[in-house]
PDB file of N, CA and C in Angstrom:
ATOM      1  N   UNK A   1     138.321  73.341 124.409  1.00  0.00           N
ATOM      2  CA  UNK A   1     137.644  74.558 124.793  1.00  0.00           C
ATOM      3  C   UNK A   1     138.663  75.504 125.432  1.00  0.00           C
ATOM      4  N   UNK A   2     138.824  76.969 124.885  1.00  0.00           N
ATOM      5  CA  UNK A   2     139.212  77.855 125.706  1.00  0.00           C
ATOM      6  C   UNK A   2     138.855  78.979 126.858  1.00  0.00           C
ATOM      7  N   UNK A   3     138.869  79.000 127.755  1.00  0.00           N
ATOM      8  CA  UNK A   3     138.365  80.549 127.948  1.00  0.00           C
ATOM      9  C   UNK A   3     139.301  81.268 128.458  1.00  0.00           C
ATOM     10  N   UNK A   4     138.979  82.803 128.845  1.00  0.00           N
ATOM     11  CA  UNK A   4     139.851  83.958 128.856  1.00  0.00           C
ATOM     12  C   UNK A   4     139.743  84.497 129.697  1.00  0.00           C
ATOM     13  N   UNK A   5     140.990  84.586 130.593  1.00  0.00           N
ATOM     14  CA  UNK A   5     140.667  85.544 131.448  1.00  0.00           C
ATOM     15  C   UNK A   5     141.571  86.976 131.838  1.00  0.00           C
ATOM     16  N   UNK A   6     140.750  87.800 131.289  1.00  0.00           N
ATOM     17  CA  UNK A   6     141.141  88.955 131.814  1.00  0.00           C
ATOM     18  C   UNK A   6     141.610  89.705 132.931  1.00  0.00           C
ATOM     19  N   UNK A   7     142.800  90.225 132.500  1.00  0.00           N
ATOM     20  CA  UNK A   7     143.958  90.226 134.102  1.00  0.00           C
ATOM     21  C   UNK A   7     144.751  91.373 134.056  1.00  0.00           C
ATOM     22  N   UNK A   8     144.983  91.874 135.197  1.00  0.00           N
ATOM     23  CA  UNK A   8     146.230  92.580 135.689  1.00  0.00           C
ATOM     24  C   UNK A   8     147.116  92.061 136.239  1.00  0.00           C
ATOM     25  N   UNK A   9     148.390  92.587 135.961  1.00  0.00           N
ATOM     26  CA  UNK A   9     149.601  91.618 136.936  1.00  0.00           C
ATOM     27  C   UNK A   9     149.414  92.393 138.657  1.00  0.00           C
ATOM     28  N   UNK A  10     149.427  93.485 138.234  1.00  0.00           N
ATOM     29  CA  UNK A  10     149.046  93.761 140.339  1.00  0.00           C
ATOM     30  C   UNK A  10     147.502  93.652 140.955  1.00  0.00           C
ATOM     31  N   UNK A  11     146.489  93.207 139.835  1.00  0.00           N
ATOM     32  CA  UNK A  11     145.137  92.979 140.690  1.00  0.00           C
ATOM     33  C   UNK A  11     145.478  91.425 141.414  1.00  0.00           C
ATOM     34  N   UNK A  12     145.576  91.569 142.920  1.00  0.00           N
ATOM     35  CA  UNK A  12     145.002  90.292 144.106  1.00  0.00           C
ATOM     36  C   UNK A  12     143.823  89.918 143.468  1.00  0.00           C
ATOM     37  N   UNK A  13     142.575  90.193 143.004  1.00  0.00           N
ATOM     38  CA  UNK A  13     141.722  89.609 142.543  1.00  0.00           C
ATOM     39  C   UNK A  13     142.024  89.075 141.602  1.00  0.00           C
ATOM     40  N   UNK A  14     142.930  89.433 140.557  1.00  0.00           N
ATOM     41  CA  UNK A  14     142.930  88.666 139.404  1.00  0.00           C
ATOM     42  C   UNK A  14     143.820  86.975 139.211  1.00  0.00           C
ATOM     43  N   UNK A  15     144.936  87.378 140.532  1.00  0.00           N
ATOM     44  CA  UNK A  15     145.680  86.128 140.768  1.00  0.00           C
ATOM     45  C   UNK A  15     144.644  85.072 141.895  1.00  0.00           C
ATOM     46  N   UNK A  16     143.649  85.737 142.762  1.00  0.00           N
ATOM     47  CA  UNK A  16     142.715  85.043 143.300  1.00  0.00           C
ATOM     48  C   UNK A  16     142.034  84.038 142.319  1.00  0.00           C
ATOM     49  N   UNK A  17     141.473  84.716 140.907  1.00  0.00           N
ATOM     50  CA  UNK A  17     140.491  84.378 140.315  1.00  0.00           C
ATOM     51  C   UNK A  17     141.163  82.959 139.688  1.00  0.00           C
ATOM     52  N   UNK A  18     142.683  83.459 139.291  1.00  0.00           N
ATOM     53  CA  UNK A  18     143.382  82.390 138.134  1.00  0.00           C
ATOM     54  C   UNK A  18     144.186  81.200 139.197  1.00  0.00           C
ATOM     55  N   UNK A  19     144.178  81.344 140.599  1.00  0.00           N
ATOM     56  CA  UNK A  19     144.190  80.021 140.984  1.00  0.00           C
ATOM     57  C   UNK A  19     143.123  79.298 141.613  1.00  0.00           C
ATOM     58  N   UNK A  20     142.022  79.777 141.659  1.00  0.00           N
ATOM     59  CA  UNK A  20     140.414  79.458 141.956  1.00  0.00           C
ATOM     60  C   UNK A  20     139.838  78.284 140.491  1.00  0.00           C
ATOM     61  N   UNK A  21     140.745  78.903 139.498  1.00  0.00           N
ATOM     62  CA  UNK A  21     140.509  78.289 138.007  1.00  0.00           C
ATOM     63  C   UNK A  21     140.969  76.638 138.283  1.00  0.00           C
ATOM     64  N   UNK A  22     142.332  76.536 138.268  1.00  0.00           N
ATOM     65  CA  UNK A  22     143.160  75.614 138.752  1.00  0.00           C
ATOM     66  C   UNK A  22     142.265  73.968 138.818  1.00  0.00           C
ATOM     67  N   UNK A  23     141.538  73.923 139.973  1.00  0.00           N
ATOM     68  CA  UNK A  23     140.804  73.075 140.250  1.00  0.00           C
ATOM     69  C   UNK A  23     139.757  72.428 138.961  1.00  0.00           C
ATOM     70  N   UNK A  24     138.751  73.378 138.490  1.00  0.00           N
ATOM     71  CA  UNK A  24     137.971  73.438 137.267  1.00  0.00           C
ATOM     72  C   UNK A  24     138.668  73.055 135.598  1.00  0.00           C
ATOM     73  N   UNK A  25     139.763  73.337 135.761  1.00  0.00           N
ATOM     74  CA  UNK A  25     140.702  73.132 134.560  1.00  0.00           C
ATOM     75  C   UNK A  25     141.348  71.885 134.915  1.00  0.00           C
ATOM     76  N   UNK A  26     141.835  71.384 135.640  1.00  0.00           N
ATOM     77  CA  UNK A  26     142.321  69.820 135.764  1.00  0.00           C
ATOM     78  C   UNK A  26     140.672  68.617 135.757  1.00  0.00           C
ATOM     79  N   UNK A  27     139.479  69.322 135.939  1.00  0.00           N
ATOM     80  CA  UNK A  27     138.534  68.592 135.976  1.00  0.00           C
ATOM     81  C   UNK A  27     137.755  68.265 134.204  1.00  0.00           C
ATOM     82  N   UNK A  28     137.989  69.734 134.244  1.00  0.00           N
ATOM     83  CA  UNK A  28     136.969  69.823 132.955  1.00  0.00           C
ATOM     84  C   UNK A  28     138.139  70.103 131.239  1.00  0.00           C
ATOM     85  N   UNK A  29     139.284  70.305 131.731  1.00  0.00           N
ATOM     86  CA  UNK A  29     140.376  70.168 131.123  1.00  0.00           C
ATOM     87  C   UNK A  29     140.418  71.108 129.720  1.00  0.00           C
ATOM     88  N   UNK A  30     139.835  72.335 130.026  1.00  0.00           N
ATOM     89  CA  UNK A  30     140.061  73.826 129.035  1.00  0.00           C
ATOM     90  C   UNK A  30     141.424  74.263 129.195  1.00  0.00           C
ATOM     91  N   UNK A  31     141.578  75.017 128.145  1.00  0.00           N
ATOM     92  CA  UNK A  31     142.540  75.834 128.097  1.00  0.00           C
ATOM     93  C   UNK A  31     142.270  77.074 128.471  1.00  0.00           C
ATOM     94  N   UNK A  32     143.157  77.839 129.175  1.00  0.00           N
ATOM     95  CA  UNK A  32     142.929  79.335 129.731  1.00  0.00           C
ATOM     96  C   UNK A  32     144.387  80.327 129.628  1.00  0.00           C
ATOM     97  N   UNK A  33     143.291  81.107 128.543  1.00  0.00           N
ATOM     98  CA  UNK A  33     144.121  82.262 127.971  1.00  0.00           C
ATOM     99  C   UNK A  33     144.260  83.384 128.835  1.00  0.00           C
ATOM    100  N   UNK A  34     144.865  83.876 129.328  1.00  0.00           N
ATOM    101  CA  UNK A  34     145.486  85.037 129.977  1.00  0.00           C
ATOM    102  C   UNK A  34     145.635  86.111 129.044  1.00  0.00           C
ATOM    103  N   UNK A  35     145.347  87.596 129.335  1.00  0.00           N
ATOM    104  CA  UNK A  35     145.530  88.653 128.912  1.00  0.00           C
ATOM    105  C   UNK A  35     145.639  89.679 129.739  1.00  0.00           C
ATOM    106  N   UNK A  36     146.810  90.158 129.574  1.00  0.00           N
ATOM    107  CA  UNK A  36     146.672  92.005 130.223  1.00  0.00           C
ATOM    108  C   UNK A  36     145.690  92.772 129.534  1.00  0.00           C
ATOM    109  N   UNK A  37     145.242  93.275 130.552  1.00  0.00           N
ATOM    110  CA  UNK A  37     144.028  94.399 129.575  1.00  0.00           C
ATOM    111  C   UNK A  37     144.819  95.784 129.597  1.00  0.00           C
ATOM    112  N   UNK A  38     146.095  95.870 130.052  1.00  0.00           N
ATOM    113  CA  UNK A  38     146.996  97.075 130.284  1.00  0.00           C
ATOM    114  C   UNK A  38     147.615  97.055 129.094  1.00  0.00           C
ATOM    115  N   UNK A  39     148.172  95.847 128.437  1.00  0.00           N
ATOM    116  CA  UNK A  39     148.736  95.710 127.104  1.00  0.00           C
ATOM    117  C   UNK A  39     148.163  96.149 126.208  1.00  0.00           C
ATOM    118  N   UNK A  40     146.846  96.217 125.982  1.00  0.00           N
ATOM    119  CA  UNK A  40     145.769  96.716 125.088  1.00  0.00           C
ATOM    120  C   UNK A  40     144.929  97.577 125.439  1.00  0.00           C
ATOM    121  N   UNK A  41     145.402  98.774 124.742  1.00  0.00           N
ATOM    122  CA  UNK A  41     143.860 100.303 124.787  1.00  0.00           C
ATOM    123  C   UNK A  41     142.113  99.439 124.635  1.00  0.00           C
ATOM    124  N   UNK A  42     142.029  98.836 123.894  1.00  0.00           N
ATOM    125  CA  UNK A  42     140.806  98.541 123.351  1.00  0.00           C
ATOM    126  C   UNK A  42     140.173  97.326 124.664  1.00  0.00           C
ATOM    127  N   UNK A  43     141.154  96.261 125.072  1.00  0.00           N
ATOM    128  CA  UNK A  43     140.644  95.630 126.180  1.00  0.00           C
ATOM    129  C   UNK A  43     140.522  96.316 127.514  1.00  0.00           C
ATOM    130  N   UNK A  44     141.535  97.225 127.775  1.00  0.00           N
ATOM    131  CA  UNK A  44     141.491  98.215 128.695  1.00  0.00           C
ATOM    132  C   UNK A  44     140.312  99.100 128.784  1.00  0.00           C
ATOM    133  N   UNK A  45     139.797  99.404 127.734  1.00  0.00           N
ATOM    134  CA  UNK A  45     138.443 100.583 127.746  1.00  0.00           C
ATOM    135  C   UNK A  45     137.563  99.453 128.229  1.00  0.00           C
ATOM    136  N   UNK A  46     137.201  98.364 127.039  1.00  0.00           N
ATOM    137  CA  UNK A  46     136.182  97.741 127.928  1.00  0.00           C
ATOM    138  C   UNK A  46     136.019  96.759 129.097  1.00  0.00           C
ATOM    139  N   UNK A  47     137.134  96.643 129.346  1.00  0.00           N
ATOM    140  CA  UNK A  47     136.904  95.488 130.862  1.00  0.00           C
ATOM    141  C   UNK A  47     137.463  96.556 131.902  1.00  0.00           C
ATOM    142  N   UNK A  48     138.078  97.296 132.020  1.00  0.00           N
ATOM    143  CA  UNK A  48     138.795  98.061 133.386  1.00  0.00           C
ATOM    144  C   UNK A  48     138.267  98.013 134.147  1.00  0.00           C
ATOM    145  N   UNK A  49     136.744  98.132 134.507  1.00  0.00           N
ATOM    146  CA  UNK A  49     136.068  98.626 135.581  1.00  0.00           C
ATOM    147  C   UNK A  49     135.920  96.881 136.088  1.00  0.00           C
ATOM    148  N   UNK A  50     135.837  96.365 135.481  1.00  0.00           N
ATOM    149  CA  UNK A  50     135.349  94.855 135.364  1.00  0.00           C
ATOM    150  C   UNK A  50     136.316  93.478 135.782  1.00  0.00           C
ATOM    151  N   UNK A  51     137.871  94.076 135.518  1.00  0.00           N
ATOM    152  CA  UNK A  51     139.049  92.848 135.739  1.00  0.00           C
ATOM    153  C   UNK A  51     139.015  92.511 137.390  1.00  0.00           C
ATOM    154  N   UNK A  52     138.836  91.188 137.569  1.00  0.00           N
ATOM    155  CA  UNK A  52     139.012  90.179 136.388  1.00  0.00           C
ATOM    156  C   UNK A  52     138.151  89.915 135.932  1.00  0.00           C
ATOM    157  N   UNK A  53     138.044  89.580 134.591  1.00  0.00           N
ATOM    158  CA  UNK A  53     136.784  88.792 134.075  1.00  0.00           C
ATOM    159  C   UNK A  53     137.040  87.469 133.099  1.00  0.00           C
ATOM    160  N   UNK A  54     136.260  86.272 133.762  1.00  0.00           N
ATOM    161  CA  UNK A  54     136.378  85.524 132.506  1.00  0.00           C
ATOM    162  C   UNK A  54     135.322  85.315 131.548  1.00  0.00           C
ATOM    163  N   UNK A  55     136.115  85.097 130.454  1.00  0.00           N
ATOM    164  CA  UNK A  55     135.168  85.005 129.211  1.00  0.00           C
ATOM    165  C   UNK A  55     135.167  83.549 128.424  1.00  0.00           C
ATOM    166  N   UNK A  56     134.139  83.310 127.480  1.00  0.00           N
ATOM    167  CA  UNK A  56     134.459  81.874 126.740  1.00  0.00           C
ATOM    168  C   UNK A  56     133.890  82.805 125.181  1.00  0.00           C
ATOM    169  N   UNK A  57     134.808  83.151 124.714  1.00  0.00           N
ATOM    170  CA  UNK A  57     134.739  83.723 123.798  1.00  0.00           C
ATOM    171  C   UNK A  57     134.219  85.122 124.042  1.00  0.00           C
ATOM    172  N   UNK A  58     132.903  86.067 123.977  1.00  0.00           N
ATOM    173  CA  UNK A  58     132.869  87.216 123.974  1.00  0.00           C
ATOM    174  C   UNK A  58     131.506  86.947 125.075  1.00  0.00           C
ATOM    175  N   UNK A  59     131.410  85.776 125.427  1.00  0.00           N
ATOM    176  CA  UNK A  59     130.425  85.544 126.612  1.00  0.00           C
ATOM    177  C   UNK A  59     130.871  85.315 128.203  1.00  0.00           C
ATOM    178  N   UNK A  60     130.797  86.778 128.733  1.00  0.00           N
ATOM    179  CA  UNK A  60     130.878  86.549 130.105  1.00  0.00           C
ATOM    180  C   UNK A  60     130.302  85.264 130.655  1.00  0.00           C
ATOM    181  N   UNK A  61     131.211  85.092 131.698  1.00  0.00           N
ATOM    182  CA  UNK A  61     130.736  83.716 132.695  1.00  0.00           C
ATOM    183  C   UNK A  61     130.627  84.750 134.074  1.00  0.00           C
ATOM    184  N   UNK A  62     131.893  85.662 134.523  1.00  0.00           N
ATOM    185  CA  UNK A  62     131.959  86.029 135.750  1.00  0.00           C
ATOM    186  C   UNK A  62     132.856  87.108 135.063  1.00  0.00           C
ATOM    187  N   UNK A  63     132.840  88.382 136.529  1.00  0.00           N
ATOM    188  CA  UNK A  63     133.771  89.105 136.999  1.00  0.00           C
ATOM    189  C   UNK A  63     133.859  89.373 138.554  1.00  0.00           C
ATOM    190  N   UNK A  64     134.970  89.529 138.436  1.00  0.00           N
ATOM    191  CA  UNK A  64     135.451  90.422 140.043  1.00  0.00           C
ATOM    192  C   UNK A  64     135.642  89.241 141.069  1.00  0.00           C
ATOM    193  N   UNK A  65     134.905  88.483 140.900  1.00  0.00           N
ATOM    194  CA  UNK A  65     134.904  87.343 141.905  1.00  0.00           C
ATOM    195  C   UNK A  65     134.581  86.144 141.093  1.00  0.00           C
ATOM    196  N   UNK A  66     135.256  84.593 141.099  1.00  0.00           N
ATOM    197  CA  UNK A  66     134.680  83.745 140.472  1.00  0.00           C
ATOM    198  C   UNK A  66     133.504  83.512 141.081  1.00  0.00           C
ATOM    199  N   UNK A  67     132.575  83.017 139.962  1.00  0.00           N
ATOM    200  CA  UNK A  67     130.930  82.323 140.494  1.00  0.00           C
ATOM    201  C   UNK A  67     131.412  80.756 140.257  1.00  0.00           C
ATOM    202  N   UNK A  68     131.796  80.093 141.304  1.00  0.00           N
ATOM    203  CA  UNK A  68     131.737  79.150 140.980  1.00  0.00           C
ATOM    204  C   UNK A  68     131.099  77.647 140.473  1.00  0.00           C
ATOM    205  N   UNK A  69     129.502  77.861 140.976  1.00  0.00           N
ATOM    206  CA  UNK A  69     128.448  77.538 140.809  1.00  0.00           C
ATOM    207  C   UNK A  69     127.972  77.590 139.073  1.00  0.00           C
ATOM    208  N   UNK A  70     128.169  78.919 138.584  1.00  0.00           N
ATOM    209  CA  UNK A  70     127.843  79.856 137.808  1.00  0.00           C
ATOM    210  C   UNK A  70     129.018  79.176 136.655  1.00  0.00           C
ATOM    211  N   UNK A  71     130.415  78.554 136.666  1.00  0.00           N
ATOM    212  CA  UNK A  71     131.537  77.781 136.295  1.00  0.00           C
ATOM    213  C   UNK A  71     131.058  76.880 135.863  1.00  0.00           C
ATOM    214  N   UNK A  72     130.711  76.000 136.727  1.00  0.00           N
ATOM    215  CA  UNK A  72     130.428  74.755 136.938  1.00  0.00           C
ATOM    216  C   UNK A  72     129.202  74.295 136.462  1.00  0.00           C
ATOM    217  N   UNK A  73     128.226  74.823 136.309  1.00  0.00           N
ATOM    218  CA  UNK A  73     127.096  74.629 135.364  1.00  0.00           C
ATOM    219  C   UNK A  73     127.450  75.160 133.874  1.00  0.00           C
ATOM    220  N   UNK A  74     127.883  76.110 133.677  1.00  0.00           N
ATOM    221  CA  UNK A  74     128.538  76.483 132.504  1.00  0.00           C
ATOM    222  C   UNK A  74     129.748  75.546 131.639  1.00  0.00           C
ATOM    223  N   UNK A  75     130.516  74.723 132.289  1.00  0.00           N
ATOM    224  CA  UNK A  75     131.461  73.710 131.834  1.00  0.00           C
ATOM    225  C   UNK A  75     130.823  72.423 131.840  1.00  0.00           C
ATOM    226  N   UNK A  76     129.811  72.058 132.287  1.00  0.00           N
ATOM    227  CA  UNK A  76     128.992  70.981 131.982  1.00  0.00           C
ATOM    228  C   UNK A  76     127.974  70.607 131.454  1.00  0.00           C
ATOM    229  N   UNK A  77     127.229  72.315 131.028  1.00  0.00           N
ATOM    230  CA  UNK A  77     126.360  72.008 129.492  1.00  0.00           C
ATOM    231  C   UNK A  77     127.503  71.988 128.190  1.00  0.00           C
ATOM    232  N   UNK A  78     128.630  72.698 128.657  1.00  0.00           N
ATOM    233  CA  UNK A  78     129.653  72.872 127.266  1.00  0.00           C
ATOM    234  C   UNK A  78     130.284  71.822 126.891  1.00  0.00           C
ATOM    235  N   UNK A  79     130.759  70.826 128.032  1.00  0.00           N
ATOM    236  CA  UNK A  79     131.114  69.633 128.010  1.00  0.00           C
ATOM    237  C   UNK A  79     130.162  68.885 127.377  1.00  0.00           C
ATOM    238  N   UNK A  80     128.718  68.553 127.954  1.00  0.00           N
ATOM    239  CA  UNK A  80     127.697  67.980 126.893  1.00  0.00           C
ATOM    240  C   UNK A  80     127.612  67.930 125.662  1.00  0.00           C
ATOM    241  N   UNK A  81     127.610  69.139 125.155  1.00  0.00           N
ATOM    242  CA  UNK A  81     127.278  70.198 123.797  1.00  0.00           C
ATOM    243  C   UNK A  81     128.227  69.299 123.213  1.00  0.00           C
ATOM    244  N   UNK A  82     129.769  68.521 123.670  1.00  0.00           N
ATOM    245  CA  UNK A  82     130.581  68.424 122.625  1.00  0.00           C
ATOM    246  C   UNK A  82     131.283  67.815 121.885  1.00  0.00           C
TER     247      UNK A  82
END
């Protein structure tokens, strides 16, 4: 399983969010894709207001702040599912 998270290199929230991940990824053992949304016009229009955000494909889980709760129920029906 991958998910994505949408990032700036100078958003504090976004380096908050991607070592908040850390824990959840040695448990549940996804892969996590990183993206500048600055690198890209098209990710930039639609997440800007929104980074960080992670995604599992084009399905929000969270922005701005991890839900960790909101994670964690989400990686353990997906884990089920698989």
């Amino acid at each position: 399983m991958k998910l994505t998270l949408m990032f700036r290199e100078y958003c504090s929230l976004c380096h908050k969010m991607r070592e908040q991940l850390k824990p959840y990824q040695e448990r549940f053992g996804f892969e996590l894709e990183i993206l500048d949304v600055d690198e890209d016009p098209v990710l930039e229009e639609k997440y800007n207001e929104l980074i960080p955000v992670l995604l599992d494909g084009e399905t929000e889980i969270c922005h701005w702040f991890l839900d960790g709760e909101k994670l964690k129920t989400f990686l353990e029906t997906k884990c089920d599912g698989v």
